[in-house]
Protein backbone atom coordinates (compact mmCIF):
# COMPACT_ATOMS: atom_id res chain seq x y z
CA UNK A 1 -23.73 -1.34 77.00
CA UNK A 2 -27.45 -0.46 78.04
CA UNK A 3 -28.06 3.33 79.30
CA UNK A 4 -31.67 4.91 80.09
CA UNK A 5 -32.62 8.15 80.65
CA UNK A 6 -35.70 7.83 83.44
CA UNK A 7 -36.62 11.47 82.63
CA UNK A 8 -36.91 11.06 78.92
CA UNK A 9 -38.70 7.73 79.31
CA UNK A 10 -41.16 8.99 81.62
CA UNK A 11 -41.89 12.23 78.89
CA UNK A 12 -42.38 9.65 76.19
CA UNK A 13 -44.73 7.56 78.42
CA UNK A 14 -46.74 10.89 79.67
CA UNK A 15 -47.32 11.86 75.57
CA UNK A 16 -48.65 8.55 74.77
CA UNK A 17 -50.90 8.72 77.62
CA UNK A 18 -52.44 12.64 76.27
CA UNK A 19 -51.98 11.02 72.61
CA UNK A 20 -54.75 8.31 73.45
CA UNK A 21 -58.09 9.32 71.99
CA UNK A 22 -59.65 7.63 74.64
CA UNK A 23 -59.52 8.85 78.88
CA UNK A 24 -56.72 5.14 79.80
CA UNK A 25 -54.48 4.56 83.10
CA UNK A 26 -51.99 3.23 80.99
CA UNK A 27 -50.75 2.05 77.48
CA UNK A 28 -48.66 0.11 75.58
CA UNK A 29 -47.91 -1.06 72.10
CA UNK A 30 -47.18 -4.71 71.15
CA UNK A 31 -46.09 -5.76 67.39
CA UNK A 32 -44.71 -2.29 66.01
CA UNK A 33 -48.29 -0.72 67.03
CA UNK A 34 -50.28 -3.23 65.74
CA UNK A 35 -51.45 -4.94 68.92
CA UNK A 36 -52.15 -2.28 71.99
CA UNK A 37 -53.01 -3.13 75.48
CA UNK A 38 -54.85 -0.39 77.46
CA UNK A 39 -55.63 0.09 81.03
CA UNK A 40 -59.46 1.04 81.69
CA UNK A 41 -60.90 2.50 84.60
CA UNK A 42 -64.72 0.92 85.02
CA UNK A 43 -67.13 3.15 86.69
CA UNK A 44 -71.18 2.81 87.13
CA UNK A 45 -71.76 3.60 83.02
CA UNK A 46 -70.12 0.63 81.94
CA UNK A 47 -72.60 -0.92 79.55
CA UNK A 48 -71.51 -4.45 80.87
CA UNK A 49 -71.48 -4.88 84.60
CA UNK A 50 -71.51 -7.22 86.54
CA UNK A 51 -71.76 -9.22 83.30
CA UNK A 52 -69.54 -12.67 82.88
CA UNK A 53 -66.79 -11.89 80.25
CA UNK A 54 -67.72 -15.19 78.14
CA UNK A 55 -71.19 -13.88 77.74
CA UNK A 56 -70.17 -10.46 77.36
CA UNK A 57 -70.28 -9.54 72.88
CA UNK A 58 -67.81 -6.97 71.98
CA UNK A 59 -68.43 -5.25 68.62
CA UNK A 60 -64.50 -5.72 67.83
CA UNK A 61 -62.34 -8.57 68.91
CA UNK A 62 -61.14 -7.37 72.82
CA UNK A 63 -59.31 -9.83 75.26
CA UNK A 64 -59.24 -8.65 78.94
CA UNK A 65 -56.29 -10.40 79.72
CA UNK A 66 -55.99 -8.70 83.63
CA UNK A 67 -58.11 -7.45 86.38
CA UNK A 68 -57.28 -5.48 89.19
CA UNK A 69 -59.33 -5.53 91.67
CA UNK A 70 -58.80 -4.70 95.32
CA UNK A 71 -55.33 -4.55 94.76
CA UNK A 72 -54.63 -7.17 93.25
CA UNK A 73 -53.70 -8.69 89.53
CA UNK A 74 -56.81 -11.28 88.51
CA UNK A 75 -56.24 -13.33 85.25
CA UNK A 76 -60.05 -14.06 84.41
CA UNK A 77 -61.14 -16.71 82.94
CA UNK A 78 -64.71 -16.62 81.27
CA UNK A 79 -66.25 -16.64 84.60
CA UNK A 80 -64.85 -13.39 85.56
CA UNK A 81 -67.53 -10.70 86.06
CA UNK A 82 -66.99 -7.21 85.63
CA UNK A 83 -68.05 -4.93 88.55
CA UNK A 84 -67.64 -0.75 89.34
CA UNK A 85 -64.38 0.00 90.30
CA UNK A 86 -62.12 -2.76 88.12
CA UNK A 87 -59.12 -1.64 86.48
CA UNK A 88 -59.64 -4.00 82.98
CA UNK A 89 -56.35 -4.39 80.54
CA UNK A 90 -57.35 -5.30 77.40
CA UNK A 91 -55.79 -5.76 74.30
CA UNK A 92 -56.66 -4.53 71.07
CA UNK A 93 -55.90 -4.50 67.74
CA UNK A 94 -54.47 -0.99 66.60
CA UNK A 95 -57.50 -0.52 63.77
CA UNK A 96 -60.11 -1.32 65.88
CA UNK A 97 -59.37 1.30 68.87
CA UNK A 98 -62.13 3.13 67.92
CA UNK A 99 -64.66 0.52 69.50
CA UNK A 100 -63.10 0.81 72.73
CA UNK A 101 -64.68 4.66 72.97
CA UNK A 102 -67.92 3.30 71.64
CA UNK A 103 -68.19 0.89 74.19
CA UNK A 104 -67.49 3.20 76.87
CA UNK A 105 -69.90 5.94 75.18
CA UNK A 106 -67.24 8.20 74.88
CA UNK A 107 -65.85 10.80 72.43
CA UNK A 108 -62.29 10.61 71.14
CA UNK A 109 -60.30 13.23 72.64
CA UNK A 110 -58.70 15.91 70.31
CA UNK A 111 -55.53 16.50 72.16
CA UNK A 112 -54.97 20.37 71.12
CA UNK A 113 -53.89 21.96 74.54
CA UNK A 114 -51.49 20.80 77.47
CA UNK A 115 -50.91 22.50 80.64
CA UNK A 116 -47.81 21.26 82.58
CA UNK A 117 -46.68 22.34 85.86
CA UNK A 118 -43.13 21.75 86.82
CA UNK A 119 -40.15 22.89 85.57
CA UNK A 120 -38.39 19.48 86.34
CA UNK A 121 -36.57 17.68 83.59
CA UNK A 122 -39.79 15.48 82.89
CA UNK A 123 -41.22 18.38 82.16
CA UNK A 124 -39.23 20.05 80.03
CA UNK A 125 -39.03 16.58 78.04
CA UNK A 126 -42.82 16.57 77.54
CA UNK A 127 -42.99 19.92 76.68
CA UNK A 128 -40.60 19.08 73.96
CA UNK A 129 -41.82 16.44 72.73
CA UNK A 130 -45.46 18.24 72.61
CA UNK A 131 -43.97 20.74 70.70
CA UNK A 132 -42.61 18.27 67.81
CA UNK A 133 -46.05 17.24 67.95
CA UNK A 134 -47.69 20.27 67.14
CA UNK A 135 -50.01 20.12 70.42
CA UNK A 136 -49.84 24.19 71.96
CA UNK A 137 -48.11 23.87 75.60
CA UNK A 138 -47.85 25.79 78.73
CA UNK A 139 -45.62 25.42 81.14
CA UNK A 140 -45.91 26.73 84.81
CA UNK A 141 -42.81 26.91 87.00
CA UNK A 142 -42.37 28.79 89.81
CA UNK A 143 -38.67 29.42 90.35
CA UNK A 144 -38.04 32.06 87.77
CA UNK A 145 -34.34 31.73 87.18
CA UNK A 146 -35.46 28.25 86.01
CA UNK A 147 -38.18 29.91 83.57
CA UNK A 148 -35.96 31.78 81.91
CA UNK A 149 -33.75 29.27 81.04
CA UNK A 150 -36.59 26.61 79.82
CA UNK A 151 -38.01 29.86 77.73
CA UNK A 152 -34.53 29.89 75.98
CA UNK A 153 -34.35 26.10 75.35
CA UNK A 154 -38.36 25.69 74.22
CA UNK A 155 -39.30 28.56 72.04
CA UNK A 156 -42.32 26.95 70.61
CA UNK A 157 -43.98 26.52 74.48
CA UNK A 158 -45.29 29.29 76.69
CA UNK A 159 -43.10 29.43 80.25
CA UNK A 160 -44.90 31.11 83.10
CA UNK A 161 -43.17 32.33 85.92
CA UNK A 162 -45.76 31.34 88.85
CA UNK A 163 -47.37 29.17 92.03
CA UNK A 164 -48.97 26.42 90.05
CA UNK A 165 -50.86 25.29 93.53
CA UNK A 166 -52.85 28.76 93.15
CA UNK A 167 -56.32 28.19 92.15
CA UNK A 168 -56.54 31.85 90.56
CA UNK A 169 -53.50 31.34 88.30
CA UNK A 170 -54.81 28.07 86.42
CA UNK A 171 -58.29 29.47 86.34
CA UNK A 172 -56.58 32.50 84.67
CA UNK A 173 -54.44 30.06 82.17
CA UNK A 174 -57.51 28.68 80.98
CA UNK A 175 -57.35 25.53 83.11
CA UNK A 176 -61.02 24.65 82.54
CA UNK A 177 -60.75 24.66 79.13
CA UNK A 178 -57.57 22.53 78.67
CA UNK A 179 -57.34 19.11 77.24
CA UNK A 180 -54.51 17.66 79.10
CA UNK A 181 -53.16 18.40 82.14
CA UNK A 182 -49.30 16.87 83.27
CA UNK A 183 -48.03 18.01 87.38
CA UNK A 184 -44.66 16.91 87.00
CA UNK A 185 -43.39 18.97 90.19
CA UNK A 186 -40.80 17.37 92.54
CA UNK A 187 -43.03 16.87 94.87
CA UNK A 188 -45.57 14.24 95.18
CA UNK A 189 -48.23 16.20 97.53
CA UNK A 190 -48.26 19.40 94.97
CA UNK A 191 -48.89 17.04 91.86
CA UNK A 192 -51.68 15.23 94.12
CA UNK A 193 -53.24 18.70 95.07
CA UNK A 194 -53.12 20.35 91.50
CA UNK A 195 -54.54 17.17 89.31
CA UNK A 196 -57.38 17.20 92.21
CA UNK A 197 -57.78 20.95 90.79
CA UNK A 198 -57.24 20.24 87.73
CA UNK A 199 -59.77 17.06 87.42
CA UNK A 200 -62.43 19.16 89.45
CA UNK A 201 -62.07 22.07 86.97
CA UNK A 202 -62.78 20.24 84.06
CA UNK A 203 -59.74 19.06 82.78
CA UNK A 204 -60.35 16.47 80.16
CA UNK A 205 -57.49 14.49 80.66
CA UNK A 206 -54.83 14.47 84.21
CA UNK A 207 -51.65 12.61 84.34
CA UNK A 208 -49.38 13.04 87.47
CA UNK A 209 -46.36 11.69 88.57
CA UNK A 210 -45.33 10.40 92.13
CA UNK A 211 -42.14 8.52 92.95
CA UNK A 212 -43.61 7.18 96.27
CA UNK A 213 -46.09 4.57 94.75
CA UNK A 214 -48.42 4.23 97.98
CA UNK A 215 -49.89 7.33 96.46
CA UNK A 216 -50.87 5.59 93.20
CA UNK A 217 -54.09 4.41 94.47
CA UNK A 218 -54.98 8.13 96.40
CA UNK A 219 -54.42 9.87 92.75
CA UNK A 220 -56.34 6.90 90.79
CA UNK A 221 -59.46 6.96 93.32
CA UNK A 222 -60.06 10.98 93.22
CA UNK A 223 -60.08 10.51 89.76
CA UNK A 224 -56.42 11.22 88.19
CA UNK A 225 -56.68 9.43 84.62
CA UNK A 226 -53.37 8.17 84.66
CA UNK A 227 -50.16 7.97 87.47
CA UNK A 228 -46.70 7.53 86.12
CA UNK A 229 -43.99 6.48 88.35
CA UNK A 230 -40.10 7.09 86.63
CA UNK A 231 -38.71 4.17 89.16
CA UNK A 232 -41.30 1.33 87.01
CA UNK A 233 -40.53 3.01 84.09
CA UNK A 234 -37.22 2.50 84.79
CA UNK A 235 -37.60 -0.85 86.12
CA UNK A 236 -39.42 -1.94 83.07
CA UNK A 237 -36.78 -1.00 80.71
CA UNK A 238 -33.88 -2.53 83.14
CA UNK A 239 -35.44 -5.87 83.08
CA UNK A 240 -36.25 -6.05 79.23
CA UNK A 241 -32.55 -5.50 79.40
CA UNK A 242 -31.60 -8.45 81.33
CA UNK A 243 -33.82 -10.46 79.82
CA UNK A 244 -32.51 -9.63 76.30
CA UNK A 245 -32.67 -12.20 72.82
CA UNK A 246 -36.00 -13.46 72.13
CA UNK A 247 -37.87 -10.46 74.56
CA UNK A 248 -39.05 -7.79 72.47
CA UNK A 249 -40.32 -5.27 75.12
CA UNK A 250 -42.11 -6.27 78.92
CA UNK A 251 -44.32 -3.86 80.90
CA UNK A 252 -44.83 -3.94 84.61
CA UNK A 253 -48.31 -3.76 85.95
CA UNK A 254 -49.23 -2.18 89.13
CA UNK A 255 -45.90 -1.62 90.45
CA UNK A 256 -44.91 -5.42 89.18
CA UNK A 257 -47.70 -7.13 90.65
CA UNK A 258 -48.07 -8.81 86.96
CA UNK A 259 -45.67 -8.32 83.76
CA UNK A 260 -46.92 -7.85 79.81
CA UNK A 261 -43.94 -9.74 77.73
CA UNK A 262 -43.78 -9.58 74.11
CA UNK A 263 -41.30 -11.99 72.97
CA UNK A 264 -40.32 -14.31 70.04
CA UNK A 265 -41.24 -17.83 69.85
CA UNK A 266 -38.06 -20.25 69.57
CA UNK A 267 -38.81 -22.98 66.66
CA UNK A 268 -37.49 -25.62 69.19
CA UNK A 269 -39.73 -24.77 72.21
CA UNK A 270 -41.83 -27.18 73.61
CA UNK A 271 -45.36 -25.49 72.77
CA UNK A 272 -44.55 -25.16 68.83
CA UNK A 273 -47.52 -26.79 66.87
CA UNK A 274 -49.45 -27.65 70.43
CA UNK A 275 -52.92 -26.62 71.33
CA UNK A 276 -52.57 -23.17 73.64
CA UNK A 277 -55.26 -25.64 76.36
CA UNK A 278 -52.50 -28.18 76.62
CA UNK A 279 -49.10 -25.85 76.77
CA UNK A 280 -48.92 -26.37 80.08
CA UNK A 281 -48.03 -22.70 80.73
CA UNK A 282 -47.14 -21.06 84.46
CA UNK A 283 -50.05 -20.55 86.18
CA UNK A 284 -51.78 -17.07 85.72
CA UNK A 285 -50.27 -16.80 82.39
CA UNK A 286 -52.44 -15.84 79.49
CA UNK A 287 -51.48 -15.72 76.20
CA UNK A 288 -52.74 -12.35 74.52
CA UNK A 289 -51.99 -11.72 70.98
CA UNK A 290 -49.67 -13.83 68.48
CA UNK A 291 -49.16 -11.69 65.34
């Protein structure tokens, strides 16, 4: 039998996201951890525009396995340039994460803080799973019957009874000084509105969630650090389902456009002992990591 819960799955994927010490769209662990694969944003500061990726010396061994790029999945060869706007997925090896913040000049964020706003079961999930963490939580919800009954059930995050859209009440939470920010509302055009808020305030770090994926690419141009969507969470999960045996875990990319499969090698398949150059894989497949 195979059951998910979307809302817990969604939490979990939200807590990765404000566990990364680094600002990433999207993540995902390969080999128990070892291997990660990240989804960058690249803006004007990117040390390496416009720069082709076989002439392109990484301090740490990085593949960028995936562009997207005007909506739409590239798989670059060495070629490929990288210009302002890509969306790079690169993998990584776990110990050497650290070179991906040097590379983009940044410093690793401290998660300490998290504002959420929604009472909805994603929420409430997060919050929970914040809590185990140790990370101090607030969580904004403006029904107040609800409030009460999320105090009872989290007693280790702080439940305020309020309009989340009004500017006055995050400034008054300490918005600007937050690390993370989650809008987990039930609707789409409040989370939209309040990361815009939140991102423009100084957030360090805005997730939001939207089940109507045309508004993936509003949130990710204004700025939004990462969108999660609980229908490809779901998705993902259903498919490494019925694709079960030698599939470890597969990710979707940009609502499917591309998928990230981990699987196990059978000793009788055809590439065994074969140069990767004469495979003969599928067309715009890349191999990314063998551990």
């Amino acid at each position: 039998d195979f059951t998910i819960n979307p809302e817990r799955a969604t939490a979990k994927e939200i807590v990765k996201l404000l566990k990364s010490p680094t600002n990433v769209a999207q993540v995902q662990n390969f080999a128990g951890g070892k291997v990660q694969l990240f989804e960058l944003k690249i803006e004007k500061s990117f040390p390496f525009i416009n720069q082709r990726l076989k002439a392109i010396n990484f301090k740490y061994p990085i593949l960028v396995a995936a562009i997207y790029r005007n909506d739409k999945i590239i798989i670059p060869d060495g070629e490929e340039k990288i210009i302002t706007g890509d969306n790079l997925y690169v993998l990584i090896e776990k110990d050497n994460f650290s070179g991906l913040n040097e590379i983009f000049n940044e410093k690793p964020l401290n998660m300490q803080n998290v504002m959420i706003l929604g009472g909805s079961r994603i929420g409430v999930q997060t919050a929970s799973l914040l809590a185990k963490l140790g990370i101090s939580t607030k969580l904004i919800e403006r029904d107040k019957e609800k409030c009460e009954k999320i105090a009872e059930s989290l007693p280790h995050t702080l439940v305020i009874n309020g309009d989340g859209t009004n500017i006055d009440l995050l400034k008054s939470e300490g918005i600007e000084t937050t690390d993370g920010f989650v809008a987990v509302t039930g609707y789409d055009e409040d989370n939209l509105l309040v990361s815009l808020l939140a991102k423009h305030l100084g957030t360090k770090k805005v997730i939001a969630k939207v089940d109507r994926t045309n508004y993936i690419p509003i949130l990710e141009k204004i700025g939004v650090n990462a969108v999660v969507n609980p229908r490809m969470t779901t998705a993902s999960a259903i498919l490494r389902f019925i694709r079960r045996g030698k599939i470890i875990s597969l990710t979707l990319l940009k609502e499917g456009e591309a998928e990230v499969i981990e699987l196990i090698v059978n000793p009788n398949s055809k590439i065994i002992d074969k140069p990767l150059k004469k495979a003969n894989l599928p067309q715009n497949t890349i191999i990314g990591a063998i551990v």
